[in-house]
C-alpha atoms as a PDB file:
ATOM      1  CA  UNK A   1     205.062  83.961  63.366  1.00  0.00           C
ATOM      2  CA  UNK A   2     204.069  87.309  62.209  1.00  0.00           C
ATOM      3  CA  UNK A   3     204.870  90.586  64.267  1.00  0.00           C
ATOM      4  CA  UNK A   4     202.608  93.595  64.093  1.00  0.00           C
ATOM      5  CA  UNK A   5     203.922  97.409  65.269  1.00  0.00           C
ATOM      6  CA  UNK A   6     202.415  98.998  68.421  1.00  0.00           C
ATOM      7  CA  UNK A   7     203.315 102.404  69.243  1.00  0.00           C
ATOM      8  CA  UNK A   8     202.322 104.166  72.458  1.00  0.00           C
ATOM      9  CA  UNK A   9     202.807 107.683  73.335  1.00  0.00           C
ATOM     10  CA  UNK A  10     203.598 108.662  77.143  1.00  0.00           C
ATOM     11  CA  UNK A  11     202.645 111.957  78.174  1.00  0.00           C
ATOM     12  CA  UNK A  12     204.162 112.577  81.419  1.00  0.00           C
ATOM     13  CA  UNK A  13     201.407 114.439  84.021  1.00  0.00           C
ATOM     14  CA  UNK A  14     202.710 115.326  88.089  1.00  0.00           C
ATOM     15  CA  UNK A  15     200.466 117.409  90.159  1.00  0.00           C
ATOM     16  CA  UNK A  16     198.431 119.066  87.637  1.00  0.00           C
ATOM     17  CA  UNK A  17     201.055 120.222  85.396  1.00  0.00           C
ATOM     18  CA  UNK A  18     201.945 118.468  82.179  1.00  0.00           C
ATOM     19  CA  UNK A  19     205.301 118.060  80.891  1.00  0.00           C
ATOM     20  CA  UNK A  20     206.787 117.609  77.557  1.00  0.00           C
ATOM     21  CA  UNK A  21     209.809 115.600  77.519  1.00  0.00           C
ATOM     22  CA  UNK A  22     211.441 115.654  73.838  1.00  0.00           C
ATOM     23  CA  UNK A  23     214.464 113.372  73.827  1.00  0.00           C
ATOM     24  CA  UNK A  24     217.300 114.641  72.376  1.00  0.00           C
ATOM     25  CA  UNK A  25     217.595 112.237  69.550  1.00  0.00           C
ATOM     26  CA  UNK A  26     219.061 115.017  66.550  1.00  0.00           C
ATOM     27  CA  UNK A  27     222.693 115.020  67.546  1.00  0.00           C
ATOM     28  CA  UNK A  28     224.068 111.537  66.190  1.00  0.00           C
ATOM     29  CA  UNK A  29     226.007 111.260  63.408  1.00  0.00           C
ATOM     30  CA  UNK A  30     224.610 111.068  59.790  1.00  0.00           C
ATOM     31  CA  UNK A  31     225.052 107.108  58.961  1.00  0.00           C
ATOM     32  CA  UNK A  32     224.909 105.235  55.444  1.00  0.00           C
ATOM     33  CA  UNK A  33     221.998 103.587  54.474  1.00  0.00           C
ATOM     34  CA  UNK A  34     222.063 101.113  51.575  1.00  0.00           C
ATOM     35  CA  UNK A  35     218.672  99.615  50.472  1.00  0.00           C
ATOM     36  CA  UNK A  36     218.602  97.043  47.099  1.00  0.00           C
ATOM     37  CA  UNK A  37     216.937  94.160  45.073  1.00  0.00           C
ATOM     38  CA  UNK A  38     217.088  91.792  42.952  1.00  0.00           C
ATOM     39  CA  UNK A  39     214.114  89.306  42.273  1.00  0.00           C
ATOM     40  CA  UNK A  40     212.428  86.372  40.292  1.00  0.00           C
ATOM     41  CA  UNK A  41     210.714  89.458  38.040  1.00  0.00           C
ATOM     42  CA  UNK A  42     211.724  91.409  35.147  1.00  0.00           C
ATOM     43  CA  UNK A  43     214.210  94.341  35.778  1.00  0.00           C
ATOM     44  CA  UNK A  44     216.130  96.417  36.147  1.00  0.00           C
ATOM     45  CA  UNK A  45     216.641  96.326  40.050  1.00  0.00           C
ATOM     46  CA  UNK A  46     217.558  99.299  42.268  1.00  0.00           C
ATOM     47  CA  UNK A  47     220.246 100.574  44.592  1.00  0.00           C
ATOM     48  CA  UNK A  48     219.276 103.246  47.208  1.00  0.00           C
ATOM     49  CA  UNK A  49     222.597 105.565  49.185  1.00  0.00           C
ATOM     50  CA  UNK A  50     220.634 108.052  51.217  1.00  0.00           C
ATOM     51  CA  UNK A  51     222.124 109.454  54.684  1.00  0.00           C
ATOM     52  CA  UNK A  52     220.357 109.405  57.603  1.00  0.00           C
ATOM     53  CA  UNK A  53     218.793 112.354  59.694  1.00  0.00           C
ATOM     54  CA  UNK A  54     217.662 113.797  62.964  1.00  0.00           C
ATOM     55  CA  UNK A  55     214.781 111.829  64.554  1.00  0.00           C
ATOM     56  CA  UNK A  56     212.775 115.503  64.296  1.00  0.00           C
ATOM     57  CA  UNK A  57     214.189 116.139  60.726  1.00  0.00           C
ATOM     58  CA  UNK A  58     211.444 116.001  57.703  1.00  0.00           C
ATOM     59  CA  UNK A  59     211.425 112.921  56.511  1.00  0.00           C
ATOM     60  CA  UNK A  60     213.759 113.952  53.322  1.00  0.00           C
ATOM     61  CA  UNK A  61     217.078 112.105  53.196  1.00  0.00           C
ATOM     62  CA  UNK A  62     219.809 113.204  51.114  1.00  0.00           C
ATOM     63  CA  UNK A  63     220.714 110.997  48.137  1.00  0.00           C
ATOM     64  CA  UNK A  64     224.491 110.007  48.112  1.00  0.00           C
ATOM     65  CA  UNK A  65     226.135 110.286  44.603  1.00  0.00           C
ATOM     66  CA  UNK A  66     229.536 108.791  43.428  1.00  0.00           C
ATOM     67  CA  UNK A  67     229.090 105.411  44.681  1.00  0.00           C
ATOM     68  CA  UNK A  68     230.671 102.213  42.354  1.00  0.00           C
ATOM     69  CA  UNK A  69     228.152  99.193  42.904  1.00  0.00           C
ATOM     70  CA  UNK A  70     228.189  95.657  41.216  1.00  0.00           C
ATOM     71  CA  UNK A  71     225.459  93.097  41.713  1.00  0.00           C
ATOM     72  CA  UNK A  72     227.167  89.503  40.887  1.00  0.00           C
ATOM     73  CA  UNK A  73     224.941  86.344  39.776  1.00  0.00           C
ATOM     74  CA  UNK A  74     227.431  84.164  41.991  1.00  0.00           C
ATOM     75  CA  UNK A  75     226.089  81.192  40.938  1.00  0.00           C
ATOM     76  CA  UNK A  76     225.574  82.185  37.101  1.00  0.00           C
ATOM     77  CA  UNK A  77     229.206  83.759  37.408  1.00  0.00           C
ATOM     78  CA  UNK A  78     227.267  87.318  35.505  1.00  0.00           C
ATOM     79  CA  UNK A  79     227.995  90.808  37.132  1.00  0.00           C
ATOM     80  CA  UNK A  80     226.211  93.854  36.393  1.00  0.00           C
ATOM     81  CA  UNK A  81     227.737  97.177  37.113  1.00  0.00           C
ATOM     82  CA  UNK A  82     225.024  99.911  38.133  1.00  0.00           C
ATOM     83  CA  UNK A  83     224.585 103.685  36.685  1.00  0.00           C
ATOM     84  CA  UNK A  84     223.288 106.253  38.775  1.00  0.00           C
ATOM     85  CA  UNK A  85     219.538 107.494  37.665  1.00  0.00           C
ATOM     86  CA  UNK A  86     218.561 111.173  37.458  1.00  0.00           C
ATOM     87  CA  UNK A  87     217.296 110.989  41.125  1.00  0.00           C
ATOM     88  CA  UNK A  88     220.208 111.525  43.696  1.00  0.00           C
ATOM     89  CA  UNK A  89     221.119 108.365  45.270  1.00  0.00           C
ATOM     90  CA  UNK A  90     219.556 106.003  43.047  1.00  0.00           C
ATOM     91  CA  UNK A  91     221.231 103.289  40.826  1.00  0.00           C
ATOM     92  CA  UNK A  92     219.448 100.852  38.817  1.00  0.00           C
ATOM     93  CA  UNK A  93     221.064  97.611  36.807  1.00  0.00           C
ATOM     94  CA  UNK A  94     222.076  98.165  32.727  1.00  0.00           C
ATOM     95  CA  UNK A  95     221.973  94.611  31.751  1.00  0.00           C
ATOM     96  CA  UNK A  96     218.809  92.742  31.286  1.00  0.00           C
ATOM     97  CA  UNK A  97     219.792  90.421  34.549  1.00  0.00           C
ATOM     98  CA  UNK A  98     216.578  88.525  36.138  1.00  0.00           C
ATOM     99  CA  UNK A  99     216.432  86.938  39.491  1.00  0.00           C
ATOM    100  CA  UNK A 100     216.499  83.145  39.721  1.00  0.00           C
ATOM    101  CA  UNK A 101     214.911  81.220  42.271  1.00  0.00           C
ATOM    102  CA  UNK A 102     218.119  79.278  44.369  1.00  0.00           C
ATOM    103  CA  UNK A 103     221.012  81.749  42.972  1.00  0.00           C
ATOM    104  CA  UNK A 104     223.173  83.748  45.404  1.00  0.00           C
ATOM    105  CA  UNK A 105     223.794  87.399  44.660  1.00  0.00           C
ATOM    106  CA  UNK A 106     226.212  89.232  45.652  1.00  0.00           C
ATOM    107  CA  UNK A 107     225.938  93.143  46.065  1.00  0.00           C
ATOM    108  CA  UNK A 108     229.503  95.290  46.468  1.00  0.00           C
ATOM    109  CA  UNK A 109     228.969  99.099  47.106  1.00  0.00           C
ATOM    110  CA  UNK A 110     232.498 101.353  47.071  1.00  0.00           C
ATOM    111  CA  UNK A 111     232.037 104.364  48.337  1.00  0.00           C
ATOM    112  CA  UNK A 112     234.486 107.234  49.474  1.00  0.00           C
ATOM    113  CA  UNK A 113     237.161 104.316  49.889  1.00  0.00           C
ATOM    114  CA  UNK A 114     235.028 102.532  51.892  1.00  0.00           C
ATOM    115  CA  UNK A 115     233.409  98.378  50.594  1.00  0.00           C
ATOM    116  CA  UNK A 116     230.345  97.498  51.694  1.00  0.00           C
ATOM    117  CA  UNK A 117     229.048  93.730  50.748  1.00  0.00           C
ATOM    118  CA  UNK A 118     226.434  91.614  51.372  1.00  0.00           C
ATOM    119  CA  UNK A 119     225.381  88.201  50.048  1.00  0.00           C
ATOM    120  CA  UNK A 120     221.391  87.139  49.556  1.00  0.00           C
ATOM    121  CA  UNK A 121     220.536  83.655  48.472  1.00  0.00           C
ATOM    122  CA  UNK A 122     216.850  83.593  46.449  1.00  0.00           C
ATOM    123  CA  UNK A 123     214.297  81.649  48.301  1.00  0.00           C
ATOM    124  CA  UNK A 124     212.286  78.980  45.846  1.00  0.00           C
ATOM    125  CA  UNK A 125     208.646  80.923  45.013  1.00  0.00           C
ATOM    126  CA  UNK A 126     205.796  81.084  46.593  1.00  0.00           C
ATOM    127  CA  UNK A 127     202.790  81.697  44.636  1.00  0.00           C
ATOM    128  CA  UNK A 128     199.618  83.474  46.059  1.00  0.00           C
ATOM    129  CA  UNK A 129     196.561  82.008  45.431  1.00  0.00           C
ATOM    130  CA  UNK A 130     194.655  85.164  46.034  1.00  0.00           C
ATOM    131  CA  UNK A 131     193.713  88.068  47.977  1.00  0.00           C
ATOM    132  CA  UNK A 132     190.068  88.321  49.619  1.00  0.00           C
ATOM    133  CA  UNK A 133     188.964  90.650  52.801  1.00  0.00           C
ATOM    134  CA  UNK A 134     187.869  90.160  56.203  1.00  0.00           C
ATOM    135  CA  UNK A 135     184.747  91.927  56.734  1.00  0.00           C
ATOM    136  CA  UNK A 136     183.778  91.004  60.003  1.00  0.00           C
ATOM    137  CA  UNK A 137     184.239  94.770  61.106  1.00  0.00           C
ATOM    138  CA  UNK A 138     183.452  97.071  58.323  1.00  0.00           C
ATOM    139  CA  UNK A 139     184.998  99.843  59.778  1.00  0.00           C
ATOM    140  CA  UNK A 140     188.190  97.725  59.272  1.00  0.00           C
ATOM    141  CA  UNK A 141     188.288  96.045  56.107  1.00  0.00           C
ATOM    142  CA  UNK A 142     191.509  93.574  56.183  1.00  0.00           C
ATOM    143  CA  UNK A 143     193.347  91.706  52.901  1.00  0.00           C
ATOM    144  CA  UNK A 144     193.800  88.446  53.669  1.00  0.00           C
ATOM    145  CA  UNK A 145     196.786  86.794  51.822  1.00  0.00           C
ATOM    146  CA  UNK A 146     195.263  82.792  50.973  1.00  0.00           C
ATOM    147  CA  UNK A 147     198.841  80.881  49.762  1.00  0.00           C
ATOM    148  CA  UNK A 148     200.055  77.090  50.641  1.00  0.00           C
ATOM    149  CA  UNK A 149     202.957  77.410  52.744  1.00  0.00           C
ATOM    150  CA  UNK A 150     205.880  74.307  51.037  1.00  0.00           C
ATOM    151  CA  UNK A 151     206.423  71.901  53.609  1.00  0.00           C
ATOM    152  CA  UNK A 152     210.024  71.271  52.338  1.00  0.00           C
ATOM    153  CA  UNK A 153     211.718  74.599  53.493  1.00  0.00           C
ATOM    154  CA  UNK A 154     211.467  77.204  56.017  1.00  0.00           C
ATOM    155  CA  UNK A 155     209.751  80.210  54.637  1.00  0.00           C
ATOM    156  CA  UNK A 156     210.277  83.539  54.893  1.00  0.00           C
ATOM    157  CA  UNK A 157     207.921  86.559  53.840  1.00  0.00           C
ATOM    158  CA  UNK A 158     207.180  90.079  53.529  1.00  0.00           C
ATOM    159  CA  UNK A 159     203.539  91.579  52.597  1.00  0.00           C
ATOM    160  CA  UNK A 160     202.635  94.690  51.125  1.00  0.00           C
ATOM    161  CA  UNK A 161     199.627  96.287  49.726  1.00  0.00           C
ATOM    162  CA  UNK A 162     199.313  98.594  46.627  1.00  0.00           C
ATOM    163  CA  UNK A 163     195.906 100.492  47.028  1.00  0.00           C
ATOM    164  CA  UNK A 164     194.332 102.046  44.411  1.00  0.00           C
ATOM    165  CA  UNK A 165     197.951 102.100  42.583  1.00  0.00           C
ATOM    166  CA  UNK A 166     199.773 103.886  45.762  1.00  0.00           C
ATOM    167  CA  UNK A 167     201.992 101.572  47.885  1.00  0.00           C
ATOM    168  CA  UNK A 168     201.216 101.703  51.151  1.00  0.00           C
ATOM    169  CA  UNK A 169     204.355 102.344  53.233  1.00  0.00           C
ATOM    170  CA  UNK A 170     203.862  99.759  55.988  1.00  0.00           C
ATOM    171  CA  UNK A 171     204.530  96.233  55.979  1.00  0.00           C
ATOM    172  CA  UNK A 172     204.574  92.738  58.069  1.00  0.00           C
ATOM    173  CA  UNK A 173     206.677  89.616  58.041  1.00  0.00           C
ATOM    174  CA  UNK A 174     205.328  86.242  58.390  1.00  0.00           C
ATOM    175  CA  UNK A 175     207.797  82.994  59.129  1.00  0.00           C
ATOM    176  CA  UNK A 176     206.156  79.510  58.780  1.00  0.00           C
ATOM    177  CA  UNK A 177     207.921  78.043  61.968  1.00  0.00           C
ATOM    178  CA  UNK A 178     204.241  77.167  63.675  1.00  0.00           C
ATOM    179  CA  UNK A 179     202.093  77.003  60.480  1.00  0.00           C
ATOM    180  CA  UNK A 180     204.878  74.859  58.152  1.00  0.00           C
ATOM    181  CA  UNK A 181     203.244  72.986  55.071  1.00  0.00           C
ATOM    182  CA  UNK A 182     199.791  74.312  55.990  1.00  0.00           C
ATOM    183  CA  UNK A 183     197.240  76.234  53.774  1.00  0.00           C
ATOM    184  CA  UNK A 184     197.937  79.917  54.952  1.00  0.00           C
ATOM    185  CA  UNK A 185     195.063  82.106  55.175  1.00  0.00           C
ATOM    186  CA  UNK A 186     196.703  85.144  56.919  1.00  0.00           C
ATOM    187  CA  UNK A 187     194.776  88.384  57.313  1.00  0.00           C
ATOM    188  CA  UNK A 188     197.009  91.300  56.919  1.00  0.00           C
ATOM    189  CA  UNK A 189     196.471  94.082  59.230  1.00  0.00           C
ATOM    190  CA  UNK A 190     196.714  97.666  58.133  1.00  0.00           C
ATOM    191  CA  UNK A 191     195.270 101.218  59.453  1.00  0.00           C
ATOM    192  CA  UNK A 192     191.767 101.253  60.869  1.00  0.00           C
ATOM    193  CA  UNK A 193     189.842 102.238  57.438  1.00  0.00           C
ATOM    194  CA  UNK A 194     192.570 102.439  55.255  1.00  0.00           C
ATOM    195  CA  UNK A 195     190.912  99.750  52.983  1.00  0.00           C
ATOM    196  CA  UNK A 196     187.727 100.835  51.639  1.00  0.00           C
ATOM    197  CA  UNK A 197     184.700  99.889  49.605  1.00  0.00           C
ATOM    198  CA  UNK A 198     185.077  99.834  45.963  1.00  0.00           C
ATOM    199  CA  UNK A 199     189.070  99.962  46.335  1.00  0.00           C
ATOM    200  CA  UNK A 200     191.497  97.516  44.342  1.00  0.00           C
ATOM    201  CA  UNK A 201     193.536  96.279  46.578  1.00  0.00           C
ATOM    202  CA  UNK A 202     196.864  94.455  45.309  1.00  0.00           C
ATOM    203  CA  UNK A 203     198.317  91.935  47.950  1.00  0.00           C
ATOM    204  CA  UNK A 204     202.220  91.018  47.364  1.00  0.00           C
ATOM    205  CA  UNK A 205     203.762  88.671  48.683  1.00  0.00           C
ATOM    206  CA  UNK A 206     207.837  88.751  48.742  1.00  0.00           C
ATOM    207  CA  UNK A 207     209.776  85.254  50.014  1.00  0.00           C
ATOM    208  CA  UNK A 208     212.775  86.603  51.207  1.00  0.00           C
ATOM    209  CA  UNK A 209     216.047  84.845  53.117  1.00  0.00           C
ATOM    210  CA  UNK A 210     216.421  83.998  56.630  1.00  0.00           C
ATOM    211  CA  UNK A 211     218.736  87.490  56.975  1.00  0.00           C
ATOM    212  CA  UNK A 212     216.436  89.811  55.460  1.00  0.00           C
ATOM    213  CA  UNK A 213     213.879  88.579  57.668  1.00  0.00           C
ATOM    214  CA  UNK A 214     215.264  88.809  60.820  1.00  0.00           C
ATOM    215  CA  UNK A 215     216.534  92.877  59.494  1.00  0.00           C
ATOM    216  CA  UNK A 216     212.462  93.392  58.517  1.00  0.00           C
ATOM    217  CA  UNK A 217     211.590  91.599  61.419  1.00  0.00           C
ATOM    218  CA  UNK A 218     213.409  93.564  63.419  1.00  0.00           C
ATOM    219  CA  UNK A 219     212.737  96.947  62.123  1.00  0.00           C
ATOM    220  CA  UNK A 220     209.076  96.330  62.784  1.00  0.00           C
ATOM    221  CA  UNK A 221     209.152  96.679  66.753  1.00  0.00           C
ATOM    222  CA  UNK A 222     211.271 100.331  66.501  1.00  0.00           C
ATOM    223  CA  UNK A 223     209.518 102.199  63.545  1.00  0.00           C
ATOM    224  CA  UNK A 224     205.817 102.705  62.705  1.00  0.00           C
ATOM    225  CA  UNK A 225     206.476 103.870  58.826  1.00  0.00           C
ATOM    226  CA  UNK A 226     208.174 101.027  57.457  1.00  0.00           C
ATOM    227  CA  UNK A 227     209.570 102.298  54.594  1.00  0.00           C
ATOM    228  CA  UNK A 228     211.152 104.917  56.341  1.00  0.00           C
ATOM    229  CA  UNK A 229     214.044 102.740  58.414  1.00  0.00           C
ATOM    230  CA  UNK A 230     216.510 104.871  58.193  1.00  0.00           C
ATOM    231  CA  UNK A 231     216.081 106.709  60.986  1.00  0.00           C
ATOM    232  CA  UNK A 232     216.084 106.182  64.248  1.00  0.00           C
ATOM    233  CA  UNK A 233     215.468 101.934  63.107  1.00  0.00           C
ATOM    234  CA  UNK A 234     218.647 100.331  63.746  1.00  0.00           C
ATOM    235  CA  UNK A 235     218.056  97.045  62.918  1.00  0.00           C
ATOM    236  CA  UNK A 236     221.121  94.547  62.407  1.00  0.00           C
ATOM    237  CA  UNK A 237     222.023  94.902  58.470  1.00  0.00           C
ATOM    238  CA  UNK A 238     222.765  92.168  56.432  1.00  0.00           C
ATOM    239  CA  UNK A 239     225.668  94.619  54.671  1.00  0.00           C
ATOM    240  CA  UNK A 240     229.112  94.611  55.933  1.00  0.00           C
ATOM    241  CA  UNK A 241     231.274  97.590  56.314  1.00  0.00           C
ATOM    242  CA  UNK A 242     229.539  99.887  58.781  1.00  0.00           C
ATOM    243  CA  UNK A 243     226.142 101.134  57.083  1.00  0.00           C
ATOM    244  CA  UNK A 244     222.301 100.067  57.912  1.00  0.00           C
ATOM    245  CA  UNK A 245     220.006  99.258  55.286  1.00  0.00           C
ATOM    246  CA  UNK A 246     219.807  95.719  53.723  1.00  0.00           C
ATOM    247  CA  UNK A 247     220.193  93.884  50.283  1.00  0.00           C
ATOM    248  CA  UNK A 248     218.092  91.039  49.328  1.00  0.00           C
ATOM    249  CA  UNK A 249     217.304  88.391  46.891  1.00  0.00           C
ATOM    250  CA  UNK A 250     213.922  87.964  46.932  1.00  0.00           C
ATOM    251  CA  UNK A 251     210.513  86.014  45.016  1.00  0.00           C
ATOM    252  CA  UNK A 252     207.552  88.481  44.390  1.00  0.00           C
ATOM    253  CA  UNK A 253     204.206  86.551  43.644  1.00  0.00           C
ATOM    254  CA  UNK A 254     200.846  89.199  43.914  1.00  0.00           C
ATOM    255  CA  UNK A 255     197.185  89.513  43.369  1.00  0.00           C
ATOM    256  CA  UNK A 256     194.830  92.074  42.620  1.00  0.00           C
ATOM    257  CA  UNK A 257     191.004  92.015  43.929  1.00  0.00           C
ATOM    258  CA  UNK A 258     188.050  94.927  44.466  1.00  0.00           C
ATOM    259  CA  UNK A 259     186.560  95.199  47.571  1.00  0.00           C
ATOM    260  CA  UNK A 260     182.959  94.682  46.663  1.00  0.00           C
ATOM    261  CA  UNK A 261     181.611  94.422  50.180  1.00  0.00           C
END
């Protein structure tokens, strides 16, 4: 069951006169947001500490430096502690560690004498078949991810489209609850005419665990931009210790295809 985001803007009209209501949404308290990886392809995997912002803020968060973080192989007993990068906020593995399919991982983040944890399990992968397009309106080309679904596990996934070599911030989920062991053929939605003629279009798809999901699945229905979750999304985090963000362990199987239509 897939869930796409809807947003709808109320403009508030009485007797002629129209009124501008902006909630006052910029006075919270800067929170923690931790964001990391680890998956079934070559490293090294990344870290993100940003703080959050006002709702009416740019959409600029400030890196957080100092942080100690370990990701542990639980299950190969291997534990990789992470260097900062030159960007603010951003730490990336040292040792040549690779994701494997079944393997818990374990991600520990000390910060300002504060531990933050979380545990993701790798789902078994997934492999796409191919991407093709839905051209049925050409004013709205659509990917459509074509993949059989395993009929021994419940799935969970993330898509995401690269076009033209830029990722495009938004995403969906997908869990195979009504379509288990079928052939998926799943048309992924995206902007009206963001996919165009003569554009290569690369379709990944990302099994994930049952938390992750329900955090992505979540953040869909309270922000538009996806990747930008921070702020005001406040979906339940798979990390303990008082932050949002999430940490997952996660299969990555994609293909590339040029819209020819």
């Amino acid at each position: 069951m897939r869930t796409y985001l809807k947003i709808i803007a109320f403009t508030g009209v009485l007797l002629g006169c129209k009124k501008i209501i902006s909630p006052q949404l910029n006075h919270a308290t800067p929170q923690l947001y931790i964001q990391g990886a680890v998956s079934d392809t070559a490293g090294p995997y990344f870290v993100t500490i940003v703080k959050t912002i006002g709702f009416y803020d740019s959409n600029e968060f400030p890196g957080v430096s100092g942080a100690v973080i370990s990701i542990t192989d639980s299950t190969a007993g291997i534990t990789d502690q992470l260097i900062e990068t030159g960007t603010t906020g951003v730490y990336s593995t040292r040792t040549i560690m690779q994701g494997i399919p079944g393997h818990t991982y374990l991600l520990q983040v000390t910060l300002d004498g504060k531990i933050y944890t979380a545990s993701s399990t790798m789902p078994q992968p997934v492999l796409l078949d191919s991407v093709t397009f839905n051209t049925s309106d050409t004013a709205e080309i659509a990917a459509v991810a074509n993949y059989q679904d395993p009929s021994n596990a419940i799935n969970y996934y993330k898509y995401n489209l690269v076009l033209n070599g830029v990722r495009v911030k938004r995403f969906s989920t997908f869990e195979d609850r009504l379509s288990n062991g079928r052939y998926i053929r799943d048309k992924i939605d995206a902007d009206t005419g963001e996919i165009k003629r003569n554009y290569s279009v690369q379709l990944n798809l990302v099994g994930i665990d049952a938390a992750v999901y329900n955090y992505l699945h979540e953040a869909e229905g309270v922000a538009y931009d996806n990747d930008d979750l921070v702020s005001p999304a406040t979906p339940g985090s798979n990390i303990r210790g008082g932050c949002l963000g999430y940490f997952s362990a996660q299969t990555v199987s994609n293909k590339t295809a040029v819209v020819k239509y």
